[in-house]
PDB file of N, CA and C in Angstrom:
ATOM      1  N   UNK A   1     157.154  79.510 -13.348  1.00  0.00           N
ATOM      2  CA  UNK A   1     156.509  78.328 -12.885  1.00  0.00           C
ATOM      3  C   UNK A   1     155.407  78.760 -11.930  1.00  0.00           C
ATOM      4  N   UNK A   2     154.433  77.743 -11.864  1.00  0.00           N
ATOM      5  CA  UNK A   2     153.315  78.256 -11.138  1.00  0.00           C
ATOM      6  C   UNK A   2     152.696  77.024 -10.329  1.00  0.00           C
ATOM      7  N   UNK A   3     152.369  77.212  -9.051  1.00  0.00           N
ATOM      8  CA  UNK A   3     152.546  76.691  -8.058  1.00  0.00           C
ATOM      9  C   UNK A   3     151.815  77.770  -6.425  1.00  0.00           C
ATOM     10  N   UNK A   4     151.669  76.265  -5.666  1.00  0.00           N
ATOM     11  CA  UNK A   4     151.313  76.513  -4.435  1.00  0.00           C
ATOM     12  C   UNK A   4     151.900  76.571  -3.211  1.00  0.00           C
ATOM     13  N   UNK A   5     151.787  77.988  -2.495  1.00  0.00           N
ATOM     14  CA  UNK A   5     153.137  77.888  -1.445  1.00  0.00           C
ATOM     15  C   UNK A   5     152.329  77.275  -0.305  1.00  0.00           C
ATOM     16  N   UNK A   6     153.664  76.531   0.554  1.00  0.00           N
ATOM     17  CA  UNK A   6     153.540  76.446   1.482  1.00  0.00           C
ATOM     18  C   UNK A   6     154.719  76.351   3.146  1.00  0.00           C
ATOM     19  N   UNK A   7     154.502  76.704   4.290  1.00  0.00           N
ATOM     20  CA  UNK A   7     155.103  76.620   4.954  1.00  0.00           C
ATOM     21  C   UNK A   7     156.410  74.961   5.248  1.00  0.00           C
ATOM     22  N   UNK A   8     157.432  75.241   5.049  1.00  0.00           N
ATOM     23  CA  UNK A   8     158.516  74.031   5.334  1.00  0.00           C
ATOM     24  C   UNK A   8     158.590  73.917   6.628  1.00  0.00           C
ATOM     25  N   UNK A   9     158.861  72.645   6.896  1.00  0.00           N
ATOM     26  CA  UNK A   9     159.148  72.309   8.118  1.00  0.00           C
ATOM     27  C   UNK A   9     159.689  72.727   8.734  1.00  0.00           C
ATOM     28  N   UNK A  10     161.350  73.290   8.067  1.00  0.00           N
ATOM     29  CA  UNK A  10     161.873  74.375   9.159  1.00  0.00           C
ATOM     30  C   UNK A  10     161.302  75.901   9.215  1.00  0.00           C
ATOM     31  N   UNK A  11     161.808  76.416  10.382  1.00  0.00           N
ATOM     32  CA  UNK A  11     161.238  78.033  10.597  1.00  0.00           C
ATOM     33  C   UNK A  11     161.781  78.971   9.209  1.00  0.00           C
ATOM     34  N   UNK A  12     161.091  79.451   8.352  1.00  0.00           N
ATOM     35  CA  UNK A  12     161.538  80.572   7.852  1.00  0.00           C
ATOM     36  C   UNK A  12     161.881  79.741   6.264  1.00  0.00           C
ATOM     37  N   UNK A  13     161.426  78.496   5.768  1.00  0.00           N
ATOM     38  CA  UNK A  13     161.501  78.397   4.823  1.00  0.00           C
ATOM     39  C   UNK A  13     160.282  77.817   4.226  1.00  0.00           C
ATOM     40  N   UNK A  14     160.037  78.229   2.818  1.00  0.00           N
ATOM     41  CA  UNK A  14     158.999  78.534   2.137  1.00  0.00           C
ATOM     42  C   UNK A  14     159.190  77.490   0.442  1.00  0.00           C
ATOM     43  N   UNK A  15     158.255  76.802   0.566  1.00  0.00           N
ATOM     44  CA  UNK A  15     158.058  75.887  -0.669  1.00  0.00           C
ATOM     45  C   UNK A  15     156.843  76.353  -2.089  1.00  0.00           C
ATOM     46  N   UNK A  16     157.240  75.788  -2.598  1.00  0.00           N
ATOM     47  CA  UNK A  16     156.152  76.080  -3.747  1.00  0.00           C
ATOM     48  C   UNK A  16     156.022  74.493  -4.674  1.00  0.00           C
ATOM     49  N   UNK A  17     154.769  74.615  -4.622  1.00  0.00           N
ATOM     50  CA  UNK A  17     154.281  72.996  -4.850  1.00  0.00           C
ATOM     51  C   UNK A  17     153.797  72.854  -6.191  1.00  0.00           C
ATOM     52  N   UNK A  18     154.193  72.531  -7.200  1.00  0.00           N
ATOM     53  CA  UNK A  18     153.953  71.665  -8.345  1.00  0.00           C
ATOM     54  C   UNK A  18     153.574  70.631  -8.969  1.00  0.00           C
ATOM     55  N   UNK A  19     152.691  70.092  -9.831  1.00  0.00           N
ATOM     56  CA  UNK A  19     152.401  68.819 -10.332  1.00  0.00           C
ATOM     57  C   UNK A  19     153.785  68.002 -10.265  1.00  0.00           C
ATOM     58  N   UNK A  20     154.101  67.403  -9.325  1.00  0.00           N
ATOM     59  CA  UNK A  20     155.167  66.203  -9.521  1.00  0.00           C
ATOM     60  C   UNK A  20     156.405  67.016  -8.592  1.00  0.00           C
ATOM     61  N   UNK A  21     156.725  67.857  -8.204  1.00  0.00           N
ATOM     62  CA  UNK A  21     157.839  68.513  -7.692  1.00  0.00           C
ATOM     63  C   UNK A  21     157.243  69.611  -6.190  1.00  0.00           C
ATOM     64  N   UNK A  22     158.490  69.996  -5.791  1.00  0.00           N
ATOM     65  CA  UNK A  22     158.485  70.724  -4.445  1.00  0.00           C
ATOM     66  C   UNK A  22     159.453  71.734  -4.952  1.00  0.00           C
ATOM     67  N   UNK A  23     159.792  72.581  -5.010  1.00  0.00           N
ATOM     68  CA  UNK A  23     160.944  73.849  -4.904  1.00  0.00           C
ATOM     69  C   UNK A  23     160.922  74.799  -3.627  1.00  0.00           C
ATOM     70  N   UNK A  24     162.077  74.651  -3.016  1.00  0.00           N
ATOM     71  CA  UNK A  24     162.666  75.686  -1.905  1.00  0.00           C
ATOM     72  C   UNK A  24     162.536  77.052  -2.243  1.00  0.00           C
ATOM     73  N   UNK A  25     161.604  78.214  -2.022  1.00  0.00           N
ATOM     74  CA  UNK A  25     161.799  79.608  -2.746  1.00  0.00           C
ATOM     75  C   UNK A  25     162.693  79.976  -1.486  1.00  0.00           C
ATOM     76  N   UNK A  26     164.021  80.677  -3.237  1.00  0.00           N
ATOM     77  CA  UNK A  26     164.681  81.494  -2.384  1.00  0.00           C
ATOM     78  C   UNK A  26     165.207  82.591  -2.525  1.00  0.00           C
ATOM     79  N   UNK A  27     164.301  83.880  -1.907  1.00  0.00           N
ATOM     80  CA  UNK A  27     164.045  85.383  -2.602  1.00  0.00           C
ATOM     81  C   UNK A  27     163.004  85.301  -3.111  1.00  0.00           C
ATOM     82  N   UNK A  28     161.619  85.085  -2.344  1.00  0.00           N
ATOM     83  CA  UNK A  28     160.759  85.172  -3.178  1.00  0.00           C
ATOM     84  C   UNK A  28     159.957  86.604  -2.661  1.00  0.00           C
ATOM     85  N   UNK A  29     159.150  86.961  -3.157  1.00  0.00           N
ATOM     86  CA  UNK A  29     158.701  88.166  -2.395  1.00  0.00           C
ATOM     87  C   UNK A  29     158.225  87.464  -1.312  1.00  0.00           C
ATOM     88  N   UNK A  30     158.684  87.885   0.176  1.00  0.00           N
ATOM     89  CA  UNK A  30     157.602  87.740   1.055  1.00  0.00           C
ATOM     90  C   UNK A  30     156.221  87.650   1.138  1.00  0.00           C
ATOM     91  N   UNK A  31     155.537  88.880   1.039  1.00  0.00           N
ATOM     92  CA  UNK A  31     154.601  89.752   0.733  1.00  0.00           C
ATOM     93  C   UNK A  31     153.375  88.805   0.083  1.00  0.00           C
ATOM     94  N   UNK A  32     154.076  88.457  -1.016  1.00  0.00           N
ATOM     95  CA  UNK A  32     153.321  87.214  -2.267  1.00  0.00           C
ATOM     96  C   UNK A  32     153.228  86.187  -1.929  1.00  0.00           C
ATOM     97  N   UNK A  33     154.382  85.680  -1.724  1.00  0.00           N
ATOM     98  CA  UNK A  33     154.430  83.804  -1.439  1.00  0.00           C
ATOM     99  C   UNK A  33     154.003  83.425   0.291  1.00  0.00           C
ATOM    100  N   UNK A  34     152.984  83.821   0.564  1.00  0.00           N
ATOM    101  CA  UNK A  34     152.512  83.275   1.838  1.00  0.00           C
ATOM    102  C   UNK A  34     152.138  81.882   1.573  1.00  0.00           C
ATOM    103  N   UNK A  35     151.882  81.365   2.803  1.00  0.00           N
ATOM    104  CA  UNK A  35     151.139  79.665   2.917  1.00  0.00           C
ATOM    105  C   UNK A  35     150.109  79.678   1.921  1.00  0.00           C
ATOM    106  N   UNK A  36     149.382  78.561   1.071  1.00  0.00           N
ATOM    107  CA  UNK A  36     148.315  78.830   0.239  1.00  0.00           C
ATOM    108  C   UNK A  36     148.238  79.816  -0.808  1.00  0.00           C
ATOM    109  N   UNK A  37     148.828  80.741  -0.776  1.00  0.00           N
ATOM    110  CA  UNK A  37     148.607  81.764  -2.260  1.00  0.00           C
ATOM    111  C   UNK A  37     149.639  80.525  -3.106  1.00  0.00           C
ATOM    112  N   UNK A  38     148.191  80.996  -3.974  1.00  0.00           N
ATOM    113  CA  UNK A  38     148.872  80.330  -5.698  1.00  0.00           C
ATOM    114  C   UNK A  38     149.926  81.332  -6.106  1.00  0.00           C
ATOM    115  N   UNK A  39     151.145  81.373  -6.464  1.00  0.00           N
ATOM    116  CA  UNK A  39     152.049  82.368  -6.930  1.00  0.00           C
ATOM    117  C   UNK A  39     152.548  81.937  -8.511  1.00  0.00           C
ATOM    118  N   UNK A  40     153.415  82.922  -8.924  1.00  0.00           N
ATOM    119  CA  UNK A  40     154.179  82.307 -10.241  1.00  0.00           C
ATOM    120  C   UNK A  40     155.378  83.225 -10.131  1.00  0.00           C
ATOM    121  N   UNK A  41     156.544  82.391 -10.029  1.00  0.00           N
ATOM    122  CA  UNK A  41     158.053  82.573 -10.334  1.00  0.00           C
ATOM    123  C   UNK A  41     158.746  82.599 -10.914  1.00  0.00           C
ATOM    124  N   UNK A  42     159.500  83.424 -11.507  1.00  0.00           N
ATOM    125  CA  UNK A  42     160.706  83.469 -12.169  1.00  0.00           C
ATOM    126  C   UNK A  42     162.017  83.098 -11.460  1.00  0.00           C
ATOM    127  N   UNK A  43     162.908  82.191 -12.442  1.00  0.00           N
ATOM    128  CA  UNK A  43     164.458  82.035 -11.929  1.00  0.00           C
ATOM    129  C   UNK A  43     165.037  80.860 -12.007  1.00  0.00           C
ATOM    130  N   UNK A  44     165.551  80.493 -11.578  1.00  0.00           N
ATOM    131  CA  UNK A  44     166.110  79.482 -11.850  1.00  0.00           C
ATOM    132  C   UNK A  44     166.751  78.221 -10.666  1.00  0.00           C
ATOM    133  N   UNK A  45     166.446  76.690 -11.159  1.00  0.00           N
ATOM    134  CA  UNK A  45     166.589  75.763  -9.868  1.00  0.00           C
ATOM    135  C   UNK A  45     167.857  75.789  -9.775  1.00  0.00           C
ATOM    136  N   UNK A  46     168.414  75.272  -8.846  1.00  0.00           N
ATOM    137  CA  UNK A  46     170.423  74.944  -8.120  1.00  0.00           C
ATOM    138  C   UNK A  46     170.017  73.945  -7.157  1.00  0.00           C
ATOM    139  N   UNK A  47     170.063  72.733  -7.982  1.00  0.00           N
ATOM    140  CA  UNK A  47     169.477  71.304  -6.972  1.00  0.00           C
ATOM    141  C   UNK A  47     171.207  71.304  -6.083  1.00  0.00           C
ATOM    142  N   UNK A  48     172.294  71.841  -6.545  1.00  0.00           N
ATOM    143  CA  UNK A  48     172.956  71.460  -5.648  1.00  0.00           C
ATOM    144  C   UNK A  48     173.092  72.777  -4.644  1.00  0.00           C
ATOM    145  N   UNK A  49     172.511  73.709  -4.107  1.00  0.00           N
ATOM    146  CA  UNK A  49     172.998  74.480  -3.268  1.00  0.00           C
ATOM    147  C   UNK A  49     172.419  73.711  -1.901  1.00  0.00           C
ATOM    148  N   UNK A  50     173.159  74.928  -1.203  1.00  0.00           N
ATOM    149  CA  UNK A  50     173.241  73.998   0.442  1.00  0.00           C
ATOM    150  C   UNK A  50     172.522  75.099   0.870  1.00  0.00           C
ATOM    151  N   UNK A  51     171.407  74.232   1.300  1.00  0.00           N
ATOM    152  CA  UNK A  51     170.263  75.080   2.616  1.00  0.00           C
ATOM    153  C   UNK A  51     170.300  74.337   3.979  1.00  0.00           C
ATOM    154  N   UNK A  52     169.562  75.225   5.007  1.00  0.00           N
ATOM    155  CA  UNK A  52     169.297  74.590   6.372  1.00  0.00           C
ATOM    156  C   UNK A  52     167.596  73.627   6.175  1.00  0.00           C
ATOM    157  N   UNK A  53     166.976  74.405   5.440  1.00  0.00           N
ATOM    158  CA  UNK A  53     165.457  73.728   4.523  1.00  0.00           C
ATOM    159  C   UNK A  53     165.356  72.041   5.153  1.00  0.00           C
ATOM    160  N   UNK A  54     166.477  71.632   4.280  1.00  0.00           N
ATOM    161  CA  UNK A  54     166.221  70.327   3.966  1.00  0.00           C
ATOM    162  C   UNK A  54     164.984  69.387   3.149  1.00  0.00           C
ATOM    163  N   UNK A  55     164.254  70.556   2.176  1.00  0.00           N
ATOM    164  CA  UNK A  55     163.271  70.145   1.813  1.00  0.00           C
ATOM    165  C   UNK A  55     162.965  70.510   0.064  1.00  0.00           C
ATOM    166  N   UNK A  56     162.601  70.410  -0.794  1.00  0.00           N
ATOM    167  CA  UNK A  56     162.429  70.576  -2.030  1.00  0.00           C
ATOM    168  C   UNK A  56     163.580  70.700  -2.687  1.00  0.00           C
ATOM    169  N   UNK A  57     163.723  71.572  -3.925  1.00  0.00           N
ATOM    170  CA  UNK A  57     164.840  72.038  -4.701  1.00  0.00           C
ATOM    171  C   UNK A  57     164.773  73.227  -4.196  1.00  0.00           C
ATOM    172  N   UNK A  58     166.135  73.501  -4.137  1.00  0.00           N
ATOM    173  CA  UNK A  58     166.188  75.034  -4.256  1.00  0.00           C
ATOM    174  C   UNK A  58     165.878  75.489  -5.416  1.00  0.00           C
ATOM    175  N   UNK A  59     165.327  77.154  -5.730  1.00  0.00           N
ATOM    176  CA  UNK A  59     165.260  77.757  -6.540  1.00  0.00           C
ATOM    177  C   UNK A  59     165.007  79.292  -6.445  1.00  0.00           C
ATOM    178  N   UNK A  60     166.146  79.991  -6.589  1.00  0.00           N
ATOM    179  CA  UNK A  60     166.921  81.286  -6.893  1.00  0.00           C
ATOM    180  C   UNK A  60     165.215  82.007  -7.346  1.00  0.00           C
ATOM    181  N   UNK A  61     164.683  82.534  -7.061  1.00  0.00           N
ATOM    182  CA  UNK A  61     163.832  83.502  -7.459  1.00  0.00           C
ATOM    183  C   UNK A  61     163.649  84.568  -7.792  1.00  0.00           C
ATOM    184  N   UNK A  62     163.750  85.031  -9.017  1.00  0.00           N
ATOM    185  CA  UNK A  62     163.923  86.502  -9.739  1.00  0.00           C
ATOM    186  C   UNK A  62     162.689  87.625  -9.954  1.00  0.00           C
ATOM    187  N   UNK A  63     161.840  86.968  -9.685  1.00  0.00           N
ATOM    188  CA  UNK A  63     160.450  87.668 -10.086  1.00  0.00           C
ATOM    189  C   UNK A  63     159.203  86.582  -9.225  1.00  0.00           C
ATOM    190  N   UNK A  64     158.416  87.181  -8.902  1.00  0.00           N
ATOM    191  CA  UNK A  64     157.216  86.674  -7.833  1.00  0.00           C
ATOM    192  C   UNK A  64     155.697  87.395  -8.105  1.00  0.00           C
ATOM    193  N   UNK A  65     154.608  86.886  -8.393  1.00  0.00           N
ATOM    194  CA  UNK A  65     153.685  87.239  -8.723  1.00  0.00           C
ATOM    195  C   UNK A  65     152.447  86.661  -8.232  1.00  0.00           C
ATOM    196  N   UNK A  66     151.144  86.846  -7.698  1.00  0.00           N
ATOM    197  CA  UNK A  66     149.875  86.315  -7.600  1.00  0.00           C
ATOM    198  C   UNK A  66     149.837  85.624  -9.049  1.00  0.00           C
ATOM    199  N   UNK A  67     149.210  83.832  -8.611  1.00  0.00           N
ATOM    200  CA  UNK A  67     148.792  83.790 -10.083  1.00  0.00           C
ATOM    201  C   UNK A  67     147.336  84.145 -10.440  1.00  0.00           C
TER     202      UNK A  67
END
């Protein structure tokens, strides 16, 4: 999926923004998924896991790339 990160409201969590959706990255490369870089992810969503976030879907991140 490909998408725009950005800083979450809480400290230390990181979103990625989509036509119509929000996803919680979680494990994404640091490095890559800063505020504003366009990225693209591999992995998979878990709308039910429990974060401190409180914000998007979660989603398990397997792979992280500049898009």
């Amino acid at each position: 999926m490909r998408g725009t990160v950005s800083a979450g409201v809480e400290s230390g969590c990181t979103l990625l923004s989509t036509p119509g959706e929000q996803y919680l990255l979680l494990g994404a490369d640091p490095a890559i998924a800063v505020a504003g870089a366009v990225v693209e992810v591999s992995g998979r969503a878990d709308p039910g896991a429990m974060t401190t976030c409180q914000q998007g879907t979660p989603f398990h991140v397997t792979r992280t790339s500049r898009g």
